[in-house]
Every structure is written in structure tokens, then in C-alpha cells.
Protein backbone atom coordinates (compact mmCIF):
# COMPACT_ATOMS: atom_id res chain seq x y z
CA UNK A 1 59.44 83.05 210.26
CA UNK A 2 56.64 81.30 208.32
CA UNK A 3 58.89 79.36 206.07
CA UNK A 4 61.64 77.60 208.92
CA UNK A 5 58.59 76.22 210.86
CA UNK A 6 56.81 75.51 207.42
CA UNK A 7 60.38 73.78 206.36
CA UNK A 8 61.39 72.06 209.98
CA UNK A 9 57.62 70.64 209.95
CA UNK A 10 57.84 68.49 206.01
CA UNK A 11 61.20 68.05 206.64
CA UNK A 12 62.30 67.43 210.35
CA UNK A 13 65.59 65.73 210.26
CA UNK A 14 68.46 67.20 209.16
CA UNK A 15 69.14 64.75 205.95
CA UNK A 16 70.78 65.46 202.52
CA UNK A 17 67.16 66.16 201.40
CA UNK A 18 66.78 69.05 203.54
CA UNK A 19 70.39 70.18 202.58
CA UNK A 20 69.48 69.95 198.88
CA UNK A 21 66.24 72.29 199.87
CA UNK A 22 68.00 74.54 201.56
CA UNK A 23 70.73 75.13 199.57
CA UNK A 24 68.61 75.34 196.51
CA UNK A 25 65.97 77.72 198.14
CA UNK A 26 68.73 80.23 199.66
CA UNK A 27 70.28 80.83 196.22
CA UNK A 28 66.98 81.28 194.93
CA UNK A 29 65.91 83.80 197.44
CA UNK A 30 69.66 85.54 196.92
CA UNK A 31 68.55 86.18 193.40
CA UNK A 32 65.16 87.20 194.19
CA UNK A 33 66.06 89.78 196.42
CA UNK A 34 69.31 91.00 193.90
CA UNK A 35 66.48 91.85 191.01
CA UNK A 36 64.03 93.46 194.19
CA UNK A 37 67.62 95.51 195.09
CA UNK A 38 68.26 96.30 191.36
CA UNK A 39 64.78 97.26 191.08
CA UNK A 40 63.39 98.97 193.37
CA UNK A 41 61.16 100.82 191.23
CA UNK A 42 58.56 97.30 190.94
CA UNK A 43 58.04 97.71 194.71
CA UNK A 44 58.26 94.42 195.50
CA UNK A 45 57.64 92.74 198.83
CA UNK A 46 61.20 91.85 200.31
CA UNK A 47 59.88 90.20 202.80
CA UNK A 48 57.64 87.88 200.59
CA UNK A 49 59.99 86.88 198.36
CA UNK A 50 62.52 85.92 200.46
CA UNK A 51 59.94 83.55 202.63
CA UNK A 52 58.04 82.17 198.58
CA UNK A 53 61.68 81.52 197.46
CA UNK A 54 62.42 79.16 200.19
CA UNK A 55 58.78 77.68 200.13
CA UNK A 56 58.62 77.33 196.58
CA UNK A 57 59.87 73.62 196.27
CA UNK A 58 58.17 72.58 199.28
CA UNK A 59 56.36 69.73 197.91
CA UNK A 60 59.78 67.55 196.13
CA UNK A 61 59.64 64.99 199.20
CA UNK A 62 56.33 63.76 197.51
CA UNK A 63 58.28 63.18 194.07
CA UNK A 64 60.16 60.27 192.96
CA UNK A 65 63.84 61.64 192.24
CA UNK A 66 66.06 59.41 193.86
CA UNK A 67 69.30 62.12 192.42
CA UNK A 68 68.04 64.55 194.72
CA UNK A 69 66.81 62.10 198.03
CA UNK A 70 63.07 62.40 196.57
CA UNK A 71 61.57 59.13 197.27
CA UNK A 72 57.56 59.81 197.04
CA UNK A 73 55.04 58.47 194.36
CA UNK A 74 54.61 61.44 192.54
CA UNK A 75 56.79 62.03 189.10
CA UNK A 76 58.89 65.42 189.87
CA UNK A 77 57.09 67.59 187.92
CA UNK A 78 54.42 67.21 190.38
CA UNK A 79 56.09 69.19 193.12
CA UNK A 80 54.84 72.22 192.51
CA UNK A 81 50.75 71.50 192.71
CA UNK A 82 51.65 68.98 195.44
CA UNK A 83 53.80 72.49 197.40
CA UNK A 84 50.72 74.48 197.00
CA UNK A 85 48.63 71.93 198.32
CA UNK A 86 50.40 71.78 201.51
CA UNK A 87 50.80 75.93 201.73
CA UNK A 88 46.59 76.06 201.41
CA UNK A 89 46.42 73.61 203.88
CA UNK A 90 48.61 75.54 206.43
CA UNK A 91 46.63 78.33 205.49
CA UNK A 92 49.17 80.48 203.55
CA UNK A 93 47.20 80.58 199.68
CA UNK A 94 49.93 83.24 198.01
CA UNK A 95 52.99 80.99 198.86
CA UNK A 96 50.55 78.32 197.00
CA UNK A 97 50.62 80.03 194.55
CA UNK A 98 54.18 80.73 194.04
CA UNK A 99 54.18 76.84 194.40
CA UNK A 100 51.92 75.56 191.53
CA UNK A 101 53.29 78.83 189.63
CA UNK A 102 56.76 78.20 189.81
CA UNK A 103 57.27 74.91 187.34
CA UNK A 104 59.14 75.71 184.18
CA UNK A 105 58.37 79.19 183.27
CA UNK A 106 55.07 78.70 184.55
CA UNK A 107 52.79 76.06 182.48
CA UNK A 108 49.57 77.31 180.61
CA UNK A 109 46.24 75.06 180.42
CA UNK A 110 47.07 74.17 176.09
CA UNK A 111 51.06 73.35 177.42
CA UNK A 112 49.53 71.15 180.42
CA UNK A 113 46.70 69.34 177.83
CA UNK A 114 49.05 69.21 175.00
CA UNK A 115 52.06 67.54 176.76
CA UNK A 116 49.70 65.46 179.14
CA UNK A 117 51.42 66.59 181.75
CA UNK A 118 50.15 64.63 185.33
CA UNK A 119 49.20 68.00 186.67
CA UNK A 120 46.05 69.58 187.54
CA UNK A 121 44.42 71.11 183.86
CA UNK A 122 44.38 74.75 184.85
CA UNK A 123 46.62 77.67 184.36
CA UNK A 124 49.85 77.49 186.50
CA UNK A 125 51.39 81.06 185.11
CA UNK A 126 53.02 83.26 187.63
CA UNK A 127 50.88 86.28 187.74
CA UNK A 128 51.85 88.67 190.53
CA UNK A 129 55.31 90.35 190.19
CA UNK A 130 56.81 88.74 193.30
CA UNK A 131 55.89 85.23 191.87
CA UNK A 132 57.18 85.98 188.36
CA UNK A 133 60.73 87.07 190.61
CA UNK A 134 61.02 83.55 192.42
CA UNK A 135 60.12 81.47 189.18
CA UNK A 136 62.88 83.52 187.07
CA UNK A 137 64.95 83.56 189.72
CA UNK A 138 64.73 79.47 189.97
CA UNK A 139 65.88 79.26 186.54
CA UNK A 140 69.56 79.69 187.44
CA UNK A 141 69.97 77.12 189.67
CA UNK A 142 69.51 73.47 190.12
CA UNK A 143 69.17 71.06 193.08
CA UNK A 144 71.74 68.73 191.43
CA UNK A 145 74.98 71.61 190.89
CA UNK A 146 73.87 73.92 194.11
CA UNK A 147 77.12 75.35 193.84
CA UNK A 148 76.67 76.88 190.71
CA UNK A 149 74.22 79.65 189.06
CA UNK A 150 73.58 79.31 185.28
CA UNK A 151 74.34 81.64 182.98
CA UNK A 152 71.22 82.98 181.22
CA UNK A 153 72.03 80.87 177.95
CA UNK A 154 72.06 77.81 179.73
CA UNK A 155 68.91 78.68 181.96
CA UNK A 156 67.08 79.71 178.14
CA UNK A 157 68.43 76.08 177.08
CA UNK A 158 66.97 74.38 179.76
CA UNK A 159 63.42 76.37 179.13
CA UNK A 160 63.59 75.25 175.51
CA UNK A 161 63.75 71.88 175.53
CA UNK A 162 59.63 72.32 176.66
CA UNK A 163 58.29 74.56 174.44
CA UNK A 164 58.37 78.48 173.09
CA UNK A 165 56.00 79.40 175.55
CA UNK A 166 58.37 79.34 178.29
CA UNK A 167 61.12 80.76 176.65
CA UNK A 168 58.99 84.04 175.56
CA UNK A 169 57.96 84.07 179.47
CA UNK A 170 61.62 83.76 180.22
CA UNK A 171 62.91 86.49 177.48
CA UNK A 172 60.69 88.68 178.76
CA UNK A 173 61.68 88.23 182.29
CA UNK A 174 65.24 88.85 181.10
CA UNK A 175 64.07 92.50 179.61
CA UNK A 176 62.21 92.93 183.15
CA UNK A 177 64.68 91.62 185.42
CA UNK A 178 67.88 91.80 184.52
């Protein structure tokens, strides 16, 4: 499995980090492959999403968030571009993508530029189906509560507080998804 030797390699000892991934990536893939269950008529790639959902916050052990056992140079919202620099270099471009793709609702070039963001200025919106899946399907849960999914208020909440672009991504994933 690409992801456990992807996973064991960034993060070889068996820390609270790596619990926090874990965790965190397994209820995200749970949720991914509930809407791929619940839907089988978008003919998505089981397979892939369970493998992008546990990639998909490969890069946080670059980031500085000391609440999750992130002690890197990077602020957080880094993580993604930073993932999906690692996944090109092992080779593996569409779990980059999910990577970069992933942050917020995705973030668009004007939401990068506007905001300042210290990400790369180019469009980070999830584009194939399977990469829309794990980004929604991140939305209900957090590395600091693993043991709890948000509701879809409280996920729309959390979307808000940066912009109506995300929220309209996330609305329409509701329609879509759910």
C-alpha cells in the first residue's frame, strides 16, 4: 500500500504526531468511502480515495502547530503545497494534487493574492471528483477533537470564517455528496 510506506517513511516513530495523522486520515477516508458507497453512480475510485485521504495531510510535520506535535518552520496553512511537494517527489502527482487541493474548500488564485496567503499564487481547487470527496470529506473532522465528526453547520462555520468562496464550494458539495 502506497500510503503506509509513504506514511512510515515522513513519519517513522510511532509518536502522538503520527497518532494525530492517523486518526485524522482514517476518519477522513471513512467518510470518503461512505459518499463513494452512497454514490455509486459518480464511479469513483475506491481504491484512490481511500490511499489520497490518508495522504492528504502528509506535509503538517513541516508546519509550526505545536497543538497538534507540528514543530517545522512553515505556518500550517502551508501543509498542503508542502504534502504535494513530497507526493511529486515520490513520484505519485494525483495524491499531489489532492494535497495542494485539499486546504479549506480548495483556495482560488484572487483568495490566495487577496488574503496574502504564504502559498504558492496558483489555483489550488479540487478538480477531479475523487479530490473534491477527500477535501469535503476533511471538513468534518479536526486533528484537535479526532473523536468527533462535525455536523455540517459547524463544518459551513468553520468554511466561513475565510470567505464565500469556500462556502459555495462547500454548499455545493453538500447537494453532491450528501
Amino acid at each position: 500500500m502506497i500510503a503506509t510506506h509513504i506514511i512510515d517513511k515522513y513519519y517513522p516513530e510511532n509518536n502522538e504526531l503520527k497518532h494525530i495523522l492517523l486518526t485524522h486520515s482514517r476518519s477522513v477516508a471513512d467518510k470518503a468511502l461512505w459518499i463513494a458507497n452512497k454514490h455509486p453512480e459518480l464511479n469513483l475510485d475506491k481504491n484512490f480515495l481511500y490511499e489520497a485521504s490518508l495522504l492528504h495531510d502528509i506535509g503538517i510535520f513541516m508546519t509550526n502547530a505545536p497543538n497538534i506535535y507540528c514543530f517545522g518552520d512553515s505556518p500550517y496553512i502551508c501543509h498542503g503545497y508542502l504534502g504535494a511537494e513530497l507526493m511529486r517527489k515520490e513520484g505519485y502527482t494525483e495524491y499531489a494534487f489532492v494535497c495542494e487541493r485539499h486546504t479549506g474548500a480548495g483556495l482560488s488564485l484572487k483568495e490566495i493574492i487577496e488574503r496574502d496567503l504564504p502559498v504558492p499564487h496558483k489555483e489550488m481547487i479540487p478538480i477531479r471528483l475523487e479530490e473534491q470527496v477527500v477535501c469535503f470529506a476533511d471538513k468534518f473532522f479536526s486533528k484537535t477533537h479526532l473523536d468527533q465528526e462535525k455536523s455540517v453547520e459547524k463544518a459551513r462555520k468553520s468554511i466561513a470564517k475565510h470567505g464565500e468562496e469556500g462556502v459555495i464550494r462547500f454548499n455545493h458539495w453538500c447537494d453532491l455528496f450528501l
